[in-house]
PDB file of N, CA and C in Angstrom:
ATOM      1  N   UNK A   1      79.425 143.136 271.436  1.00  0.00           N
ATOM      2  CA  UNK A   1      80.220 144.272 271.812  1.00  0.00           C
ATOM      3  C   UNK A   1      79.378 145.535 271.627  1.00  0.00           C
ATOM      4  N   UNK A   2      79.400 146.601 272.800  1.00  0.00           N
ATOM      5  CA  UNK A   2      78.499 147.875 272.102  1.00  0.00           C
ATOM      6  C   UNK A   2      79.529 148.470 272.247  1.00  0.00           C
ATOM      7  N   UNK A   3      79.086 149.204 270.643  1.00  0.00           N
ATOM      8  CA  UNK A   3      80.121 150.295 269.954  1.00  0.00           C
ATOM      9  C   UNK A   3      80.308 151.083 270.876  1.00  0.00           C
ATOM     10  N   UNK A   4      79.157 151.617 271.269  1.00  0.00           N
ATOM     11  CA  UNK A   4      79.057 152.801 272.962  1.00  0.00           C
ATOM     12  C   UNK A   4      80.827 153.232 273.473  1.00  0.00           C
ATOM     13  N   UNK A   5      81.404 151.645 274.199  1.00  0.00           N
ATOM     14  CA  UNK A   5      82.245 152.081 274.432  1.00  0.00           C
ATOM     15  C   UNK A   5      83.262 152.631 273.608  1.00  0.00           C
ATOM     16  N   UNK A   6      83.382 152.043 272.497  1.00  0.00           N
ATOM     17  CA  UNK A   6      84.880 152.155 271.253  1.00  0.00           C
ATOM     18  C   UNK A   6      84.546 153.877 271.205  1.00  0.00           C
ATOM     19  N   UNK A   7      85.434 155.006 271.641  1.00  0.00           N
ATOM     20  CA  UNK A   7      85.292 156.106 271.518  1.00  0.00           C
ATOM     21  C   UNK A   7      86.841 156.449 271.677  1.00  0.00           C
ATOM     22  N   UNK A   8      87.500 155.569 271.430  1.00  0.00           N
ATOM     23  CA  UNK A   8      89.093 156.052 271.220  1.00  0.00           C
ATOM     24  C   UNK A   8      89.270 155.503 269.619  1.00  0.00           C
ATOM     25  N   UNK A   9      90.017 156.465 268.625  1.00  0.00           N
ATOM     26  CA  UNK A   9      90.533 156.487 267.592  1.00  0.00           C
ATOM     27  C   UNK A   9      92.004 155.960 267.880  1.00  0.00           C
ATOM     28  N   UNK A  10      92.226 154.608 267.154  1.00  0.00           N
ATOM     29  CA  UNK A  10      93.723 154.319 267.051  1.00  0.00           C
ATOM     30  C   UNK A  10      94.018 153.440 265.661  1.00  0.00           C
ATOM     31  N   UNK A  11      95.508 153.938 265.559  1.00  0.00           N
ATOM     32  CA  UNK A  11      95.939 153.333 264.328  1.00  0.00           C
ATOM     33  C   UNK A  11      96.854 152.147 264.499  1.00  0.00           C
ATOM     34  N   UNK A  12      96.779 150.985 263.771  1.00  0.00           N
ATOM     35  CA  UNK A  12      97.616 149.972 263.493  1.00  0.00           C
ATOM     36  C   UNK A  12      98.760 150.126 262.895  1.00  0.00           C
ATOM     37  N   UNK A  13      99.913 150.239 263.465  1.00  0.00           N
ATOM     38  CA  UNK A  13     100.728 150.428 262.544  1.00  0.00           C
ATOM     39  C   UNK A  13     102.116 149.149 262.418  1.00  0.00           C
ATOM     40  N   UNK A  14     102.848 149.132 261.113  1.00  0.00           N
ATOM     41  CA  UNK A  14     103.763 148.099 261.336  1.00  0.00           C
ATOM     42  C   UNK A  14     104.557 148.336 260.973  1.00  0.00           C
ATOM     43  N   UNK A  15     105.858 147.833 261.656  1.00  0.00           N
ATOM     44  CA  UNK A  15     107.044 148.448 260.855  1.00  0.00           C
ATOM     45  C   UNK A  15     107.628 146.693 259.752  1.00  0.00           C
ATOM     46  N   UNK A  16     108.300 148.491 258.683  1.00  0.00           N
ATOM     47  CA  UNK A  16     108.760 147.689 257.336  1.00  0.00           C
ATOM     48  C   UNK A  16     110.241 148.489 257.033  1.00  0.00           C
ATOM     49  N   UNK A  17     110.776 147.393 256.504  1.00  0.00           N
ATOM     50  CA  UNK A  17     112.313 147.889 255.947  1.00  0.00           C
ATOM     51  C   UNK A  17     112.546 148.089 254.681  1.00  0.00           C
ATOM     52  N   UNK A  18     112.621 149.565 254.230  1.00  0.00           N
ATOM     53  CA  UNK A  18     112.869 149.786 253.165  1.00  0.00           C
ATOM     54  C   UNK A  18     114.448 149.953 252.571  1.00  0.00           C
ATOM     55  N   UNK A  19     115.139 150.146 251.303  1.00  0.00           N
ATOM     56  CA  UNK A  19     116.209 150.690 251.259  1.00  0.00           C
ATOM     57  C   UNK A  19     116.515 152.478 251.009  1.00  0.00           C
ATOM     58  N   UNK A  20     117.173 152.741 251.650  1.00  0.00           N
ATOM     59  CA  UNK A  20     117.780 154.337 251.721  1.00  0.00           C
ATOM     60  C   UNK A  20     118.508 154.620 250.584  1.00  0.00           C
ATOM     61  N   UNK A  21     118.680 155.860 250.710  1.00  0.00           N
ATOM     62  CA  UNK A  21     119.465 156.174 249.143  1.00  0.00           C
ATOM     63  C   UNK A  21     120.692 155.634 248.861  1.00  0.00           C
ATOM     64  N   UNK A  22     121.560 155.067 250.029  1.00  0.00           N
ATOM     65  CA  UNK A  22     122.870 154.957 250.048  1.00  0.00           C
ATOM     66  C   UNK A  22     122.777 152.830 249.638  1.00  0.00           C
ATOM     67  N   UNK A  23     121.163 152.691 249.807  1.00  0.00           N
ATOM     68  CA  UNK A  23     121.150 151.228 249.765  1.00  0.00           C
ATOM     69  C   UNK A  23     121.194 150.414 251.015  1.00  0.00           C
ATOM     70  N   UNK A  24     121.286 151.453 252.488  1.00  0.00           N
ATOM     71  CA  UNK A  24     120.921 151.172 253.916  1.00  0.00           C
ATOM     72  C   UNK A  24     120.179 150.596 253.969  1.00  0.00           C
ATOM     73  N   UNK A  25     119.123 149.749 254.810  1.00  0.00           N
ATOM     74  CA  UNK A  25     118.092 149.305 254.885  1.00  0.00           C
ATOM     75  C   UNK A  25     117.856 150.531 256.097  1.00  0.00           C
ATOM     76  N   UNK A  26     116.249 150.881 255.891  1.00  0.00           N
ATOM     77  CA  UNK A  26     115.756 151.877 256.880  1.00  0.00           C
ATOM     78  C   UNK A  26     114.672 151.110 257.240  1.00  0.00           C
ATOM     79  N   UNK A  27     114.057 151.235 258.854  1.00  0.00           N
ATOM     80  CA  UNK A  27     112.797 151.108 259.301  1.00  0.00           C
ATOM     81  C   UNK A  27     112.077 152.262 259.274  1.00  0.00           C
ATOM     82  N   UNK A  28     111.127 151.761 258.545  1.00  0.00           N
ATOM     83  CA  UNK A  28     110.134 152.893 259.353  1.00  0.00           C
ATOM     84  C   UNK A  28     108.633 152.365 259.420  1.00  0.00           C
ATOM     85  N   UNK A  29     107.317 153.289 260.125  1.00  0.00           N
ATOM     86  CA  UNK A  29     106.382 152.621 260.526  1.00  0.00           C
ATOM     87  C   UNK A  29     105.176 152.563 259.600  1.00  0.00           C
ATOM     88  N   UNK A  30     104.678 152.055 259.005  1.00  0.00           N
ATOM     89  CA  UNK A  30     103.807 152.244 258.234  1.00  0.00           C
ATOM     90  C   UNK A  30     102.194 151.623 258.450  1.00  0.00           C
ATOM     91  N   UNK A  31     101.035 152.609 257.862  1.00  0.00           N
ATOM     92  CA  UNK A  31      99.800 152.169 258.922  1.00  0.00           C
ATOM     93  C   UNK A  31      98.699 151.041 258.412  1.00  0.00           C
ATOM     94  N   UNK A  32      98.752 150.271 258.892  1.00  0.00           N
ATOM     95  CA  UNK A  32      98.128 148.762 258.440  1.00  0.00           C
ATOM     96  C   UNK A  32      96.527 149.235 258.849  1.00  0.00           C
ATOM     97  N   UNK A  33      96.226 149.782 259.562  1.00  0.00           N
ATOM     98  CA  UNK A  33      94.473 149.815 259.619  1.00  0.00           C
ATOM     99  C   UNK A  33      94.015 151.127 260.816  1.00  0.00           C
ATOM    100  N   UNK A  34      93.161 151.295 260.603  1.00  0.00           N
ATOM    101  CA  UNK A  34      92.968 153.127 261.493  1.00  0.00           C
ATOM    102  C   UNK A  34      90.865 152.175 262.478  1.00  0.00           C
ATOM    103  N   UNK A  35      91.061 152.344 263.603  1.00  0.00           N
ATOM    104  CA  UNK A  35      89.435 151.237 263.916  1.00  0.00           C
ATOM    105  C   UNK A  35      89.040 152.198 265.351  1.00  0.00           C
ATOM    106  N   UNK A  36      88.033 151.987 265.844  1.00  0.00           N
ATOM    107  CA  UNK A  36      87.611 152.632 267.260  1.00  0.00           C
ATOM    108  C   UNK A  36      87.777 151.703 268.077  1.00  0.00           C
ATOM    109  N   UNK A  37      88.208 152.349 269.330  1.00  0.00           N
ATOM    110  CA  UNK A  37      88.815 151.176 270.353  1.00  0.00           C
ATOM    111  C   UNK A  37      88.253 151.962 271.722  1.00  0.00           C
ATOM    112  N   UNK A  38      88.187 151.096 272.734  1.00  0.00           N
ATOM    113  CA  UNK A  38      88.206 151.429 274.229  1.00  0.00           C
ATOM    114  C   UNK A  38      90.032 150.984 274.674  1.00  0.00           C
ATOM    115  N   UNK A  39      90.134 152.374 275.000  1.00  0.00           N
ATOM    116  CA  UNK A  39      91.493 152.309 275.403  1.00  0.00           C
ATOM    117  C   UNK A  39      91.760 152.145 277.468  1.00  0.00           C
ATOM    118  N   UNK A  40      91.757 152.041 277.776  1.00  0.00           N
ATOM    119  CA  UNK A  40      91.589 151.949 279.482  1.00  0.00           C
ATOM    120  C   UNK A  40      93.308 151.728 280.404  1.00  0.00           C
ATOM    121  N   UNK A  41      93.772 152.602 281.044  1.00  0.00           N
ATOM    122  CA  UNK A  41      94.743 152.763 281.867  1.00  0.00           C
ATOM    123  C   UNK A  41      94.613 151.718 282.480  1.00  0.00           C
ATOM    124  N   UNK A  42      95.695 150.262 283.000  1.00  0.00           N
ATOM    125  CA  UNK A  42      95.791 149.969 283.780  1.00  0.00           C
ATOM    126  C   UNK A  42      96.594 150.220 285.574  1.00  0.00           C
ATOM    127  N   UNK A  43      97.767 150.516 285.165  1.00  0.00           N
ATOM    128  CA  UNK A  43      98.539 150.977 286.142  1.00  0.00           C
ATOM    129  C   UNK A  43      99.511 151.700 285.548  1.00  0.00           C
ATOM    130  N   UNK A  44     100.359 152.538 286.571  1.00  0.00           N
ATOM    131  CA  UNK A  44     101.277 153.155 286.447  1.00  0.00           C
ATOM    132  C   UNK A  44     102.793 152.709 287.402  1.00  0.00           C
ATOM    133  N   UNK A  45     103.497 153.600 286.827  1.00  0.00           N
ATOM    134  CA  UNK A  45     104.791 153.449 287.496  1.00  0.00           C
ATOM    135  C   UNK A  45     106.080 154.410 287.218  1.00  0.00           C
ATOM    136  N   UNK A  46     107.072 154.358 287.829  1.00  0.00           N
ATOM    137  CA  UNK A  46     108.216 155.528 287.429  1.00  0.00           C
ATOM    138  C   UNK A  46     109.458 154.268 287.951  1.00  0.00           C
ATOM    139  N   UNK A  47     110.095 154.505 286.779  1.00  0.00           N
ATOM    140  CA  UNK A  47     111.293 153.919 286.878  1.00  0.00           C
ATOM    141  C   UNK A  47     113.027 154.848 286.728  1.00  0.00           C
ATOM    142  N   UNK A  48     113.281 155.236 287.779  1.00  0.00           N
ATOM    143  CA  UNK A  48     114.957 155.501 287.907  1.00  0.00           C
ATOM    144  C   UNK A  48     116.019 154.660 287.290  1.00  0.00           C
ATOM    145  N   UNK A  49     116.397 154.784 285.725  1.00  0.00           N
ATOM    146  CA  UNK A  49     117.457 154.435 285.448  1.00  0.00           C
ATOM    147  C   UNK A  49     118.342 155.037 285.130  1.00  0.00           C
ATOM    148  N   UNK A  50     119.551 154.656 285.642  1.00  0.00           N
ATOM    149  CA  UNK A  50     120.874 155.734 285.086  1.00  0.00           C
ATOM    150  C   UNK A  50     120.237 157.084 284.888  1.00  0.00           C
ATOM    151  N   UNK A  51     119.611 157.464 285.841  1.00  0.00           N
ATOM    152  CA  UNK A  51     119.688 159.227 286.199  1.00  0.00           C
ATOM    153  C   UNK A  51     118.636 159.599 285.035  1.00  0.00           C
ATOM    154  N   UNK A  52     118.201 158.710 284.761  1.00  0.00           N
ATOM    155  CA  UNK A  52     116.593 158.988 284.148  1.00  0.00           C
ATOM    156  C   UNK A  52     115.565 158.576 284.260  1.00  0.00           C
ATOM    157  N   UNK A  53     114.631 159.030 283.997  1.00  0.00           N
ATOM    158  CA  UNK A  53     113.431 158.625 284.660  1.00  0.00           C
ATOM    159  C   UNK A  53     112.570 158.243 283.250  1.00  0.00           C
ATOM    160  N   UNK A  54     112.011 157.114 283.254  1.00  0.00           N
ATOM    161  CA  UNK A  54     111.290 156.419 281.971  1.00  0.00           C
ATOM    162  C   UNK A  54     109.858 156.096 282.716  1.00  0.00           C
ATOM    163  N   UNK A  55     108.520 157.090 282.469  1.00  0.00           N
ATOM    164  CA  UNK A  55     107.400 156.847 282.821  1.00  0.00           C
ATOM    165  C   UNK A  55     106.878 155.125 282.211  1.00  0.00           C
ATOM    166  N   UNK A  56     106.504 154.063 282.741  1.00  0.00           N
ATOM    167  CA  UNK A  56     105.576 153.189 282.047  1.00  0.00           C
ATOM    168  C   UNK A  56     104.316 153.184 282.459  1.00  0.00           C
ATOM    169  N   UNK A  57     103.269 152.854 281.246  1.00  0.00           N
ATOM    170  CA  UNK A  57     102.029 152.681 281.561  1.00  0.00           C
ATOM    171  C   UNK A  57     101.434 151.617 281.156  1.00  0.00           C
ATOM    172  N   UNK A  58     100.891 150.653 281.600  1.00  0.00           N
ATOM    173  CA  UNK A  58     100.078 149.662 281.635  1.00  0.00           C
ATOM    174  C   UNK A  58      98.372 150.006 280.387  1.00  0.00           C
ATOM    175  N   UNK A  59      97.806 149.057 279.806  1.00  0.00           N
ATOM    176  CA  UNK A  59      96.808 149.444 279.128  1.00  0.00           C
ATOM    177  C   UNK A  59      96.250 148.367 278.660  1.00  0.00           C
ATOM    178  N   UNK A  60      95.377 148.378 278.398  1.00  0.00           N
ATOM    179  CA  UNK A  60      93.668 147.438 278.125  1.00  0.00           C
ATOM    180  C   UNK A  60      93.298 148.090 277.024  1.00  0.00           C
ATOM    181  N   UNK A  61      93.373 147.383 275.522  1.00  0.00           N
ATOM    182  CA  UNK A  61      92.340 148.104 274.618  1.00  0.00           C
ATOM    183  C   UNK A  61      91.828 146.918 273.592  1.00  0.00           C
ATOM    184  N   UNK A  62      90.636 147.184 274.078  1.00  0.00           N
ATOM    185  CA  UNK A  62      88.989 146.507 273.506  1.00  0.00           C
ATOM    186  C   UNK A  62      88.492 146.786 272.185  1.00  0.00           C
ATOM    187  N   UNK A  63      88.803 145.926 271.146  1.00  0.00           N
ATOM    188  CA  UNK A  63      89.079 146.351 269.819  1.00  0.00           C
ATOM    189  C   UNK A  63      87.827 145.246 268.913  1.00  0.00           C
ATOM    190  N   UNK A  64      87.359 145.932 267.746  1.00  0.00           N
ATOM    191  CA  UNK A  64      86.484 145.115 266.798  1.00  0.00           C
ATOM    192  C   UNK A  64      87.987 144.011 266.112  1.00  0.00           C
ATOM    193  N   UNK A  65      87.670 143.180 265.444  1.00  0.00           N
ATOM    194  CA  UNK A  65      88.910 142.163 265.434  1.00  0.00           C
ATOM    195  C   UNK A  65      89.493 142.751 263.987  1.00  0.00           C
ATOM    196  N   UNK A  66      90.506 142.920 263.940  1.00  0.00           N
ATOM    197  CA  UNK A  66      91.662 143.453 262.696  1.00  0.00           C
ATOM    198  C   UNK A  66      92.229 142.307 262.433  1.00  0.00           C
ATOM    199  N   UNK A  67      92.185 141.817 260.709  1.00  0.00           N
ATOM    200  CA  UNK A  67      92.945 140.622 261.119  1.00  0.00           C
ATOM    201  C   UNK A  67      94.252 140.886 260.751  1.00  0.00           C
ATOM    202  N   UNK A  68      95.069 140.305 261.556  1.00  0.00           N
ATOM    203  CA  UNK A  68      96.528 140.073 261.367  1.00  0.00           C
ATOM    204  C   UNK A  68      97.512 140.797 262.428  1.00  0.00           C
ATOM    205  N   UNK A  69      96.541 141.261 263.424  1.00  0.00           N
ATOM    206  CA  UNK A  69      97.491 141.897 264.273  1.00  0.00           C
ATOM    207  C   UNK A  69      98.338 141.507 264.932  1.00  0.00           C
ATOM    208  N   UNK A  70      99.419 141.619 265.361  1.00  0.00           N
ATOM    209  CA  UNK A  70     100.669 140.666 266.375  1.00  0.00           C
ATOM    210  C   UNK A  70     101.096 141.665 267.149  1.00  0.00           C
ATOM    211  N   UNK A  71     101.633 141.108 268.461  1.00  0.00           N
ATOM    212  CA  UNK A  71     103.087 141.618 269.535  1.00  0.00           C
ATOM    213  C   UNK A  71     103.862 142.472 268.584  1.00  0.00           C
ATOM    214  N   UNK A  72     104.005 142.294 267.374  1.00  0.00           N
ATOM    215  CA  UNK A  72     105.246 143.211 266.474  1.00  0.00           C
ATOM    216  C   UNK A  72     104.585 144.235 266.495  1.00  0.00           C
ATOM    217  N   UNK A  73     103.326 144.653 265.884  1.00  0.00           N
ATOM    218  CA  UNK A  73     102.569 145.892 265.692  1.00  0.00           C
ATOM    219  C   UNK A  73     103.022 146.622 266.958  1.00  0.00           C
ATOM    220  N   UNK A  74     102.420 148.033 266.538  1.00  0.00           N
ATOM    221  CA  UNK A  74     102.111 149.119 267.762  1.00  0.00           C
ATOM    222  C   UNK A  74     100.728 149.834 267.506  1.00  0.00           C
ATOM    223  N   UNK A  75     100.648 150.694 268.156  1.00  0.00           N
ATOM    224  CA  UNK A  75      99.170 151.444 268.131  1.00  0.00           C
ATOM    225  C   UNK A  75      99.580 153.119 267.915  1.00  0.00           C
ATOM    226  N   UNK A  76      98.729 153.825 267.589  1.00  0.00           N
ATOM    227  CA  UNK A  76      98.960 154.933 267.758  1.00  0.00           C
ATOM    228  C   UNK A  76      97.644 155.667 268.254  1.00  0.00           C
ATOM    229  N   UNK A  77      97.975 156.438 269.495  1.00  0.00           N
ATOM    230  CA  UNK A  77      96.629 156.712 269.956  1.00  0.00           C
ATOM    231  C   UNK A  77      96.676 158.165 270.134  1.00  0.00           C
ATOM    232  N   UNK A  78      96.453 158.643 269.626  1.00  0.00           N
ATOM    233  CA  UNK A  78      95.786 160.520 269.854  1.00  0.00           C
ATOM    234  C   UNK A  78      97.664 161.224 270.019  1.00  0.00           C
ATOM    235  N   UNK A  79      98.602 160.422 269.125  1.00  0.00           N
ATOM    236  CA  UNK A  79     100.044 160.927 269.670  1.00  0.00           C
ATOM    237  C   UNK A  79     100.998 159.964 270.646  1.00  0.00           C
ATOM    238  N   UNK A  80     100.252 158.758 271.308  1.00  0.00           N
ATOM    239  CA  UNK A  80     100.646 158.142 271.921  1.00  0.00           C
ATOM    240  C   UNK A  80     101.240 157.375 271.450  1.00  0.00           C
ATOM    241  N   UNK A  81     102.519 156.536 271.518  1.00  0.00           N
ATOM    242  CA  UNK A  81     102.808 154.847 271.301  1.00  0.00           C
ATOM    243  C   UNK A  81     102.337 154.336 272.148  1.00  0.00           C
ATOM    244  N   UNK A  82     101.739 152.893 271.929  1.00  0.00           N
ATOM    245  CA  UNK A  82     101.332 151.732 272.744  1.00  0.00           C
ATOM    246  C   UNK A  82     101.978 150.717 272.088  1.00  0.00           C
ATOM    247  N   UNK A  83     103.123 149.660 272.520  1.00  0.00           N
ATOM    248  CA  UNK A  83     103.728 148.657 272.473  1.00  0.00           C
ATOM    249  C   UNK A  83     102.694 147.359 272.527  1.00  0.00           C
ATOM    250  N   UNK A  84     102.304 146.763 271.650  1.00  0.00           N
ATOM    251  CA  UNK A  84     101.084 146.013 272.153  1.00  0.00           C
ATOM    252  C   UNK A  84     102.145 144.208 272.527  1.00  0.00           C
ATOM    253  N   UNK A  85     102.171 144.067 273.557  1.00  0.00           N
ATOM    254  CA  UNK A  85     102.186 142.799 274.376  1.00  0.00           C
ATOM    255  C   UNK A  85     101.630 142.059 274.126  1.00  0.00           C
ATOM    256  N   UNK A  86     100.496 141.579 273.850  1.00  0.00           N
ATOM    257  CA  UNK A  86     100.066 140.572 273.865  1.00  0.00           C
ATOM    258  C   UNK A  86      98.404 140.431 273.468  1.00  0.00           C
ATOM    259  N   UNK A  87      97.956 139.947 272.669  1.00  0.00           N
ATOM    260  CA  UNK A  87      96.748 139.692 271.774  1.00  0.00           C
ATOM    261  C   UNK A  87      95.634 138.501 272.260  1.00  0.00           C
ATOM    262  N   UNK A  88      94.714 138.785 272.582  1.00  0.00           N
ATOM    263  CA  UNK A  88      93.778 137.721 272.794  1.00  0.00           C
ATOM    264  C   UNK A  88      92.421 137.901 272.101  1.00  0.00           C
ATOM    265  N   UNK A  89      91.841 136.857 271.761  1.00  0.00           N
ATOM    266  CA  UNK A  89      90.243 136.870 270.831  1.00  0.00           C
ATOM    267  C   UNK A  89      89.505 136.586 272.230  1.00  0.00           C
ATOM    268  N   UNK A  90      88.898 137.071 272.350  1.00  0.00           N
ATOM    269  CA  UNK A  90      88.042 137.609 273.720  1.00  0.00           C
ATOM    270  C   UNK A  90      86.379 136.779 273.526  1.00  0.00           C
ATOM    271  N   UNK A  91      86.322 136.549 272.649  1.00  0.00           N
ATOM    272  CA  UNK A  91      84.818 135.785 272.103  1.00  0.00           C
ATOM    273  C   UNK A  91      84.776 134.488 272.599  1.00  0.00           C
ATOM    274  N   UNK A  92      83.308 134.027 272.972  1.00  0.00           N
ATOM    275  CA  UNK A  92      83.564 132.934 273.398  1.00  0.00           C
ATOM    276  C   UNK A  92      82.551 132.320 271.995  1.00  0.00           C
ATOM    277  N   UNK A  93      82.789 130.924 271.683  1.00  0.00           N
ATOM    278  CA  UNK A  93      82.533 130.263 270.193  1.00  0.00           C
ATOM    279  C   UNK A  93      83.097 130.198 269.183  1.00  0.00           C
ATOM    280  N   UNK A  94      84.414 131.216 269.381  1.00  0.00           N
ATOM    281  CA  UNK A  94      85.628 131.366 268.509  1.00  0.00           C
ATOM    282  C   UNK A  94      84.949 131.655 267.083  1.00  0.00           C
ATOM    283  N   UNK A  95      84.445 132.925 267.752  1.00  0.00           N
ATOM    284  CA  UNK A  95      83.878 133.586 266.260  1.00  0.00           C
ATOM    285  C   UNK A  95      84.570 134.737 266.216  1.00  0.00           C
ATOM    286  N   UNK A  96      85.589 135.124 266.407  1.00  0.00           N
ATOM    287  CA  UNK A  96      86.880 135.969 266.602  1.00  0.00           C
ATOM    288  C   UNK A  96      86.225 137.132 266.395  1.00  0.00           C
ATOM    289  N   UNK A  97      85.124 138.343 266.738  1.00  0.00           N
ATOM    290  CA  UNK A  97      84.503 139.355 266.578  1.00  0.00           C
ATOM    291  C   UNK A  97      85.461 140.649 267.199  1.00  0.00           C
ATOM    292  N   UNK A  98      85.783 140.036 268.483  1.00  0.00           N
ATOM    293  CA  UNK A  98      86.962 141.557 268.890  1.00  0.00           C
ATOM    294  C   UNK A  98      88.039 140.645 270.012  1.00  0.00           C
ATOM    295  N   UNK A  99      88.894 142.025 270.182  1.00  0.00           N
ATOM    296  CA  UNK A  99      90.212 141.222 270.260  1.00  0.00           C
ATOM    297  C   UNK A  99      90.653 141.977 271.564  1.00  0.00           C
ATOM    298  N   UNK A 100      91.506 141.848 272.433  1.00  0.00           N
ATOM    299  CA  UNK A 100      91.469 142.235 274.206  1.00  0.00           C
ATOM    300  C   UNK A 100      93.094 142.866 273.740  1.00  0.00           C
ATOM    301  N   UNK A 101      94.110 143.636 273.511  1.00  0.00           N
ATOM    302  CA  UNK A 101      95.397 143.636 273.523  1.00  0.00           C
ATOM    303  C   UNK A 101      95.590 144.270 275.146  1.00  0.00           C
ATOM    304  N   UNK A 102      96.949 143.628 275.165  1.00  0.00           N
ATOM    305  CA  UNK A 102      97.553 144.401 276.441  1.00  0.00           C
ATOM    306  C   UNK A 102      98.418 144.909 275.991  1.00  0.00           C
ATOM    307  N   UNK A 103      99.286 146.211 276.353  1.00  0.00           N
ATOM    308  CA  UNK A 103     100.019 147.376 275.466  1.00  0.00           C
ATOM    309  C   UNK A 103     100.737 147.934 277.121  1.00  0.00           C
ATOM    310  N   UNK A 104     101.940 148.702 276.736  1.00  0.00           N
ATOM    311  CA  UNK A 104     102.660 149.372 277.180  1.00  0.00           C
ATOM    312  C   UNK A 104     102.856 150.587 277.114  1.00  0.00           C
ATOM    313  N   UNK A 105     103.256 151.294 277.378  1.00  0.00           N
ATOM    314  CA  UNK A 105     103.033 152.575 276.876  1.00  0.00           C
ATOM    315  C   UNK A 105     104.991 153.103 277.453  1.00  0.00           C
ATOM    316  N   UNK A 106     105.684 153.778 276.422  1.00  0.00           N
ATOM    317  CA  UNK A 106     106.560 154.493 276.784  1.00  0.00           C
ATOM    318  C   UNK A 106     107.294 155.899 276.635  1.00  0.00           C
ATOM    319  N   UNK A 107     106.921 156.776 277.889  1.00  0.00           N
ATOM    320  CA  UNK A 107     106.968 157.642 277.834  1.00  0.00           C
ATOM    321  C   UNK A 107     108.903 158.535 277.077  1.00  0.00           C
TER     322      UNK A 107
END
C-alpha cells in the first residue's frame, strides 16, 4: 500500500449504551481508533421522500487494517458521517495489511 494516497484523516467510531441519570439507557458514539485513509466518491443521488429530499452518497475508503472494525461502526470524516456497509481485507495471502470499506454517506 503507498501511504501517498492515505491523505484523508478519519475516525472509528462505535456506538455504546450507557445509563442516564434517570437510569435510561443512552447511546452515544464513542471513538475506537483515529488512522489515514483514501476516501473516494463513488456515486451520487437525490432521493424525494415525503416532501424531503435526503442527499445519498456512495464511497470507497482504502484503509491500513484496524482490527475489529464491523458494518456497526461509522467513520467520521472532516464532519462527515459515513455508514460503513460493508468490510473487505483487500490483501491477497491473507496477511490482512489494509481493508477496502464501502460506506454511505447521509446527508
Amino acid at each position: 500500500m503507498r501511504a501517498g494516497r492515505l491523505r484523508h484523516r478519519v475516525a472509528i467510531r462505535r456506538a455504546t449504551t450507557t445509563q442516564g441519570s434517570f437510569g435510561q439507557p443512552v447511546e452515544a458514539w464513542t471513538d475506537l481508533a483515529s488512522c489515514w485513509a483514501e476516501v473516494r466518491p463513488l456515486a451520487g443521488r437525490e432521493l424525494e421522500h415525503a416532501r424531503q429530499v435526503h442527499a445519498l452518497a456512495s464511497h470507497r475508503v482504502l484503509m491500513r487494517a484496524v482490527a475489529a472494525v464491523t458494518p456497526a461502526d461509522r467513520l467520521d470524516w472532516g464532519g462527515r458521517t459515513l455508514e460503513i456497509l460493508e468490510v473487505r481485507d483487500t490483501d491477497v495471502g491473507g496477511r490482512t495489511r489494509q481493508l477496502m470499506l464501502t460506506c454511505r454517506e447521509s446527508v
